[in-house]
N, C-alpha and C. Protein backbone atom coordinates (compact mmCIF):
# COMPACT_ATOMS: atom_id res chain seq x y z
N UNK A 1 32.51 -47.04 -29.48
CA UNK A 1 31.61 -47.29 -30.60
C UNK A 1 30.17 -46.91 -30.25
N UNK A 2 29.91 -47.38 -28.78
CA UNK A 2 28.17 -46.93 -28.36
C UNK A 2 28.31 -45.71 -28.68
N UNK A 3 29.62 -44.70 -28.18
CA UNK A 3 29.41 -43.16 -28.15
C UNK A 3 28.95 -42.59 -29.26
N UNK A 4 29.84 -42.75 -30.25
CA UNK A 4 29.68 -42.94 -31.85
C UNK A 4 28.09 -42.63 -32.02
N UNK A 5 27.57 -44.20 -32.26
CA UNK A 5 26.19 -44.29 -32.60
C UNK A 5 25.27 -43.24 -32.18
N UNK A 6 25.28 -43.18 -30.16
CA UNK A 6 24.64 -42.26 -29.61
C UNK A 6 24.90 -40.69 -30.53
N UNK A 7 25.81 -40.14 -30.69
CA UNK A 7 26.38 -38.93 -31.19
C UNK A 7 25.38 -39.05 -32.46
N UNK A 8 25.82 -39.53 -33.36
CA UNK A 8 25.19 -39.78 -34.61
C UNK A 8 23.66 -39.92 -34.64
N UNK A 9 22.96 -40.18 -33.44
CA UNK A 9 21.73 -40.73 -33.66
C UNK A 9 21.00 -39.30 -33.28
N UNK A 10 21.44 -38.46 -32.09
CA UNK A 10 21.29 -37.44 -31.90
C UNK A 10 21.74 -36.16 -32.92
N UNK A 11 22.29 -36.60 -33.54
CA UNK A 11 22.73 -35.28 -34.93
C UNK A 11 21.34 -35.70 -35.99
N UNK A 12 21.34 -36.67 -36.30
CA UNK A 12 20.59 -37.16 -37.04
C UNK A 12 18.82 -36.83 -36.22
N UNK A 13 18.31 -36.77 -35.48
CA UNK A 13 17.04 -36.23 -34.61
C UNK A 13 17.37 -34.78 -34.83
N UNK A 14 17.96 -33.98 -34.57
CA UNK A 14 18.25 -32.32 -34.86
C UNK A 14 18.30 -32.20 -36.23
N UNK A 15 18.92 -32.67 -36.94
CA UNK A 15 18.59 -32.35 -38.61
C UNK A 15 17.31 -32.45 -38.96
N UNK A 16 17.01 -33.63 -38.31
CA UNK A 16 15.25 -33.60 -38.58
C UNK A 16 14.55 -32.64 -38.46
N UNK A 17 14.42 -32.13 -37.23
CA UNK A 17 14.21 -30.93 -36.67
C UNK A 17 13.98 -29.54 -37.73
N UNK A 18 15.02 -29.56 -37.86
CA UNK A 18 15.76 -28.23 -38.27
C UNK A 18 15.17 -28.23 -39.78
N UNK A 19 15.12 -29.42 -40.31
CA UNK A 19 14.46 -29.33 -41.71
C UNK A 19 13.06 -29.20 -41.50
N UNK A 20 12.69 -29.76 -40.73
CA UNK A 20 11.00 -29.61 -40.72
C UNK A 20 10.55 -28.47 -40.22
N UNK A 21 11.40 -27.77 -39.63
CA UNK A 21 10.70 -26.21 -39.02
C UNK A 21 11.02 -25.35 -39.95
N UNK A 22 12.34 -25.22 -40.82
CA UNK A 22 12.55 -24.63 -42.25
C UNK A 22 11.36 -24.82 -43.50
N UNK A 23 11.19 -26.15 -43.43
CA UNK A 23 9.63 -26.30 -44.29
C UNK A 23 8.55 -25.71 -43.20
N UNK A 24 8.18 -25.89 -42.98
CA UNK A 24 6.80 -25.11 -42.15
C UNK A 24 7.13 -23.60 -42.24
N UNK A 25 8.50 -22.85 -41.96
CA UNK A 25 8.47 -21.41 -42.11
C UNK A 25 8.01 -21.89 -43.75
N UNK A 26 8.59 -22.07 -44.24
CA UNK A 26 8.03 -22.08 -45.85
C UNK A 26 6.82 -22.32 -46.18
N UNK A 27 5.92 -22.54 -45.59
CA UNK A 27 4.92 -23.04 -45.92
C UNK A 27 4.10 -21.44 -45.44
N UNK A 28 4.21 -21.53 -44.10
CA UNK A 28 3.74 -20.12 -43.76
C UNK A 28 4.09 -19.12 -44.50
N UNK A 29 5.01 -18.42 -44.73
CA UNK A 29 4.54 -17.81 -46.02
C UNK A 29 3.98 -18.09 -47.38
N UNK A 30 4.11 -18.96 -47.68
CA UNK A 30 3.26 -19.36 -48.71
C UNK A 30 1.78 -19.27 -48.34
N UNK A 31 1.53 -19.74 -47.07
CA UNK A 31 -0.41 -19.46 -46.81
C UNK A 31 -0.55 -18.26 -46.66
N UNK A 32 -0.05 -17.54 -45.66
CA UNK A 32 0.05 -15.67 -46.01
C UNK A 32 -0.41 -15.24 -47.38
N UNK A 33 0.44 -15.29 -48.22
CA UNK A 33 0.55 -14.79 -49.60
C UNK A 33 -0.80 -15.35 -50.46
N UNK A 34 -0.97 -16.74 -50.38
CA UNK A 34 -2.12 -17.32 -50.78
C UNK A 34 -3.34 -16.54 -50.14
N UNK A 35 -3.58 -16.73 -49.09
CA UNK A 35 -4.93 -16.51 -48.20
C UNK A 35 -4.91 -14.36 -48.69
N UNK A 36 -4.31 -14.26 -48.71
CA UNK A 36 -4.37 -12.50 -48.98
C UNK A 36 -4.02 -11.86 -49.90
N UNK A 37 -3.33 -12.01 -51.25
CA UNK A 37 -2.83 -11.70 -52.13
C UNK A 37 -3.63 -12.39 -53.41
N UNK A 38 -3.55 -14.07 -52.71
CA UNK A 38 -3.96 -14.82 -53.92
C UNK A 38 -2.45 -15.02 -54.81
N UNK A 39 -1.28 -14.97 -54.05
CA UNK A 39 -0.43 -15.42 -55.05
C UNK A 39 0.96 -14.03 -55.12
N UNK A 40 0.24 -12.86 -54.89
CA UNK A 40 1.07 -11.56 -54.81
C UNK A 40 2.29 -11.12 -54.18
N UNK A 41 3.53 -11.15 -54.87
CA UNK A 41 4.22 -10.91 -53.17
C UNK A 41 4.34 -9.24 -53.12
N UNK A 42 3.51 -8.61 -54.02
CA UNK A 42 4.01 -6.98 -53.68
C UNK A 42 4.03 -6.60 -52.38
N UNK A 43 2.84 -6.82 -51.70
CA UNK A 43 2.58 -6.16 -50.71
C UNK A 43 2.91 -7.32 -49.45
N UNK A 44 3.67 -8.33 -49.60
CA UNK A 44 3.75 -8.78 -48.87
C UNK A 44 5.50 -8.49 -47.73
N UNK A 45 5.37 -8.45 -46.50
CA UNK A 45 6.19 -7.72 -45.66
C UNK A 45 7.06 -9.00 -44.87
N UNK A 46 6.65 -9.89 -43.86
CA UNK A 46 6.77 -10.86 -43.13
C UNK A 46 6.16 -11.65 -42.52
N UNK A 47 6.61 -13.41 -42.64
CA UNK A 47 5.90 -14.02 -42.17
C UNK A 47 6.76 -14.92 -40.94
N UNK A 48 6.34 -15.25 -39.70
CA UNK A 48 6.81 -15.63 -38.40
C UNK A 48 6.27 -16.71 -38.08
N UNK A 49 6.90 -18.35 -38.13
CA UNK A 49 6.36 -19.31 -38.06
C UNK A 49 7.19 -19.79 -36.44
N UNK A 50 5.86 -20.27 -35.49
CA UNK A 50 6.09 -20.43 -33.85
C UNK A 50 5.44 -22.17 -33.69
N UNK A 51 6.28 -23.03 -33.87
CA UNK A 51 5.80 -24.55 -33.98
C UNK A 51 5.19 -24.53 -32.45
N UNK A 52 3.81 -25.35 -32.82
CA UNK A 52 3.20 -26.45 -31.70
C UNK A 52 3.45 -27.14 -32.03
N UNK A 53 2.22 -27.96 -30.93
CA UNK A 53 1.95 -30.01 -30.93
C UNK A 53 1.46 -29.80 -32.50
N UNK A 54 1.87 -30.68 -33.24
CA UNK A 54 1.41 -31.27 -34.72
C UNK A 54 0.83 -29.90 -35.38
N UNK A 55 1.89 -29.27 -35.75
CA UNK A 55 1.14 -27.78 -36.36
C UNK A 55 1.94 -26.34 -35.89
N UNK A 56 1.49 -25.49 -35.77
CA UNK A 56 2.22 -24.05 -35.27
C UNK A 56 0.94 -22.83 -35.65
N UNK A 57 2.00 -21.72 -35.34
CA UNK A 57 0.94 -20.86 -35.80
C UNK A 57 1.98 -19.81 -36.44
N UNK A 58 1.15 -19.02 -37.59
CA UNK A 58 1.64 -18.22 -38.64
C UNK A 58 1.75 -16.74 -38.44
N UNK A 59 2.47 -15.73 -37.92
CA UNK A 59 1.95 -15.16 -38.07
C UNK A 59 2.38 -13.97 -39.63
N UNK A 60 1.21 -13.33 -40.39
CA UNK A 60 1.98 -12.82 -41.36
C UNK A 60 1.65 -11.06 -41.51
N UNK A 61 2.15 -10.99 -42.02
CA UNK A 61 2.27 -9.36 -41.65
C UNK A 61 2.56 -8.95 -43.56
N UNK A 62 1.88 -7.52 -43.82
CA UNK A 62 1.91 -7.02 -45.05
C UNK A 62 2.67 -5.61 -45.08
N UNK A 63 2.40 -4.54 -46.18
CA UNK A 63 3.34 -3.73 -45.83
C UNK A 63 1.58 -2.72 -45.74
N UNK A 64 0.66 -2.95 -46.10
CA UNK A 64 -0.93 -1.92 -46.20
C UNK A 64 -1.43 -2.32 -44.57
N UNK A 65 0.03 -3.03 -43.60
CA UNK A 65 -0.74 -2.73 -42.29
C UNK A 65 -1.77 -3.78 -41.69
N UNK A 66 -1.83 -4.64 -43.13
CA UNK A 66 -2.88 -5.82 -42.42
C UNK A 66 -1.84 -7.07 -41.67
N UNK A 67 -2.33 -7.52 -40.66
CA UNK A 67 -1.76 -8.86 -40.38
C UNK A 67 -2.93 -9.26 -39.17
N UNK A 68 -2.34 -10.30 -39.67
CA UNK A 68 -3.55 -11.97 -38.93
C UNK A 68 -2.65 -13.14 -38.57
N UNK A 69 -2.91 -14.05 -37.85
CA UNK A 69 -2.36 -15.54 -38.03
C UNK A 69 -3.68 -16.58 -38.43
N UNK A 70 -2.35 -17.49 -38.85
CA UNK A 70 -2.60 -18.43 -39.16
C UNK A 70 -2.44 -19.75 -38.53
N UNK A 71 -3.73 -21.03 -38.43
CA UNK A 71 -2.66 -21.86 -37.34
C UNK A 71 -2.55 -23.39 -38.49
N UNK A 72 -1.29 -23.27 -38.50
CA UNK A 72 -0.77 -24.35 -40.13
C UNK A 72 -1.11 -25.98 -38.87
N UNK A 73 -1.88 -26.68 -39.71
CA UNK A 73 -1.54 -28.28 -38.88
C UNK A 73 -0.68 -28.94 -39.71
N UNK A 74 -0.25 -29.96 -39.19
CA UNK A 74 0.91 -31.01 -39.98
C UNK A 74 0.38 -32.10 -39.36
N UNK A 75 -0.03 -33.08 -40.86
CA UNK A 75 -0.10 -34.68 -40.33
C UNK A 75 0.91 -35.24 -40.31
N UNK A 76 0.97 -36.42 -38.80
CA UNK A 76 1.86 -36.96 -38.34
C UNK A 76 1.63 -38.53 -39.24
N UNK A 77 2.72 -38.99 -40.01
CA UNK A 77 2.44 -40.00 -40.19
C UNK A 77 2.96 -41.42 -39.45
């Protein structure tokens, strides 16, 4: 039964995970597109989200050759 719980408690910490770095890629492109387009996705190519401590960094890339990063924070509540 401990095994159980343990198993479960650890699936349950990785889902976490896994959803919160799926939102943050999402988000990074969304600031890409915002910060350079204003909203556009014509020219937009790829965006590469690399998690830190409380935050990550963005990087986004267009197809006119421009790219920059971005460094996204996330409040911890």
């Amino acid at each position: 039964m401990k095994a159980f719980i343990v198993i479960l408690s650890i699936a349950i910490v990785l889902l976490l995970i896994v959803s919160i770095k799926e939102t943050s890629a999402k988000d990074c492109k969304q600031e890409c597109v915002k910060r350079y387009t204003k909203g556009d996705l014509t020219n937009f190519l790829k965006a590469e989200y690399e998690p830190k401590n409380r935050g990550g960094i963005c990087y986004c890339e267009f197809t006119c050759h421009v790219k920059f990063y971005i460094y996204l924070k996330h409040e911890m509540d």
